[in-house]
Protein backbone atom coordinates (compact mmCIF):
# COMPACT_ATOMS: atom_id res chain seq x y z
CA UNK A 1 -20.77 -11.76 35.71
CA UNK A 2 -22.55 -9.47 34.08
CA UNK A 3 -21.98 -6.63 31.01
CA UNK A 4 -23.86 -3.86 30.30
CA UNK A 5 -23.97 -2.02 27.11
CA UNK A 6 -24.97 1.64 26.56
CA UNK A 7 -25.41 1.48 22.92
CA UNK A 8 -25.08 4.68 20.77
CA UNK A 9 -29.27 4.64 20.48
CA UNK A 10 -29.83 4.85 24.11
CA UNK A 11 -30.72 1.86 24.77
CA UNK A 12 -28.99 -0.75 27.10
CA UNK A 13 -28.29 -4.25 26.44
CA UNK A 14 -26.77 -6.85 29.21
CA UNK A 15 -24.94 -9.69 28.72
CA UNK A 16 -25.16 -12.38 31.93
CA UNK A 17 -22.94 -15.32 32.01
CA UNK A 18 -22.22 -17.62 34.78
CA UNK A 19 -19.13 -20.46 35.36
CA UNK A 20 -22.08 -23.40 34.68
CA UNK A 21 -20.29 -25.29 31.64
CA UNK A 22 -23.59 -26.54 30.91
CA UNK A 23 -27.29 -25.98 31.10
CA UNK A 24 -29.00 -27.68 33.95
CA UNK A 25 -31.63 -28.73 32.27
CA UNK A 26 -33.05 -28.43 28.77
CA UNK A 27 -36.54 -26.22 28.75
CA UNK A 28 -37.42 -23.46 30.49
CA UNK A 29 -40.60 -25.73 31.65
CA UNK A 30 -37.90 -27.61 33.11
CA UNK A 31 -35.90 -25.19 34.79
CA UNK A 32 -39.55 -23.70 36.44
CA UNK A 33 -39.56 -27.73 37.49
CA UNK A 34 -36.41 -27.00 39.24
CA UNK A 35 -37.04 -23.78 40.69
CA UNK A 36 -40.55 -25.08 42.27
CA UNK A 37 -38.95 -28.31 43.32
CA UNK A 38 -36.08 -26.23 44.96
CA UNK A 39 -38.25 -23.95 46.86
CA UNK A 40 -39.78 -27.09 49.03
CA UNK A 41 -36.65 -27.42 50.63
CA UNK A 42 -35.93 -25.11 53.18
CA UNK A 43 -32.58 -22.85 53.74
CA UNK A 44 -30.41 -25.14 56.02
CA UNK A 45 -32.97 -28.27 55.41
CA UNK A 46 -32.52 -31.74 53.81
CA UNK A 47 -33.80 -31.84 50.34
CA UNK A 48 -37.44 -32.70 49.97
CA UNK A 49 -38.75 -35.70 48.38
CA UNK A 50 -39.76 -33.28 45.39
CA UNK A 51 -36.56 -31.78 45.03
CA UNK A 52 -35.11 -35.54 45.16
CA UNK A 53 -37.40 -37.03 42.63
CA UNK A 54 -36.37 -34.09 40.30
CA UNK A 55 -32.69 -34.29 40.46
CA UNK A 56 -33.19 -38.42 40.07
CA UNK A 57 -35.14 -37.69 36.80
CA UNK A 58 -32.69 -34.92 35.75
CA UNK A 59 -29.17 -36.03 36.12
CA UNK A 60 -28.15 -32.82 33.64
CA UNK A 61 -28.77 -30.74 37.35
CA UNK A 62 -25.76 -33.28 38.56
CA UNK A 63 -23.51 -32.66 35.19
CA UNK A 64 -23.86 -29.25 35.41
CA UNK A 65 -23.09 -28.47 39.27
CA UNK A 66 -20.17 -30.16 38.60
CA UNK A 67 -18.59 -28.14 37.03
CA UNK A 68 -19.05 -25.12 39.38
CA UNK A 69 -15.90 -24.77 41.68
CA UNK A 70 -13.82 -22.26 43.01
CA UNK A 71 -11.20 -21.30 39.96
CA UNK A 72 -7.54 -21.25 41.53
CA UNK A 73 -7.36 -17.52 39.71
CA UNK A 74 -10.14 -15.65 37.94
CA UNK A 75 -7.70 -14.77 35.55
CA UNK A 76 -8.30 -17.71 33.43
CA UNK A 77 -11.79 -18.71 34.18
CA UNK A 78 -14.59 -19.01 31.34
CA UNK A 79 -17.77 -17.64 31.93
CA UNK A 80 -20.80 -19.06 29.79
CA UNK A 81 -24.04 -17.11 28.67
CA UNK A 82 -27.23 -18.03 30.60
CA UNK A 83 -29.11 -18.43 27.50
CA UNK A 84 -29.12 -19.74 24.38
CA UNK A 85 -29.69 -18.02 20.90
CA UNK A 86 -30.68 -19.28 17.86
CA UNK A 87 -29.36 -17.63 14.38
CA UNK A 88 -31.48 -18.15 10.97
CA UNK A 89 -29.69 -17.38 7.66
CA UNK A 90 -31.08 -16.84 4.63
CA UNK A 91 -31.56 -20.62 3.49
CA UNK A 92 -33.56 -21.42 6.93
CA UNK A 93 -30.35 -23.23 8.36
CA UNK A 94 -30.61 -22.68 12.28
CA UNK A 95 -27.19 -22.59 14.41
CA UNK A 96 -27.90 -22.15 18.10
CA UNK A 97 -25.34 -20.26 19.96
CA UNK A 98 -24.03 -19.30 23.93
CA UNK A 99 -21.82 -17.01 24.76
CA UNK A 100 -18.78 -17.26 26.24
CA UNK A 101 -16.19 -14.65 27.81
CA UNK A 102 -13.01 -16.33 27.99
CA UNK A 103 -9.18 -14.31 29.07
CA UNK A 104 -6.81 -13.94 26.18
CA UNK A 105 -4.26 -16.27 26.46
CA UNK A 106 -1.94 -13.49 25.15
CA UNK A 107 -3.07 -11.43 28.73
CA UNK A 108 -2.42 -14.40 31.24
């Protein structure tokens, strides 16, 4: 899912979120891992040896694509930001953050 923006400066912002409860891996050097390891298996084809060796050494790829399903209504699924964000205060205290679009239980 995705939500676009059209803020009063003219500029657009998006918001992309996705059902994945979590990450499927930690770094973005991992997640290029993935992708390249992916792309050696072709459409339709068992997984390569690459792709296999990857998924052994990341079991976070399992966790996560576990948690994708098909909901039983969309009307109460949670959707989860694709990235994470990182706020700074004043004092230098960091507090990551994801966000999440979730129904109102007040709308179900």
């Amino acid at each position: 899912m995705s939500i676009k923006f059209h803020l009063p400066d003219g500029v657009d912002s998006d918001i992309v979120v996705n059902s994945l409860k979590f990450f499927t891996v930690a770094t973005p050097e991992d997640f290029r891992d993935l992708q390249l390891a992916n792309a050696t298996s072709p459409p339709g084809a068992p997984r390569s040896a690459e792709l296999e060796a990857f998924l052994k050494s990341h079991p976070s790829v399992g966790k996560a694509n576990a948690t994708l399903g098909t909901p039983a209504s969309f009307a109460d699924e949670q959707f989860f930001g694709i990235d994470a964000f990182i706020f700074i205060d004043k004092s230098g205290r960091r507090q990551p953050f994801r966000y999440i679009i979730a129904p109102s239980k007040s709308c179900i």
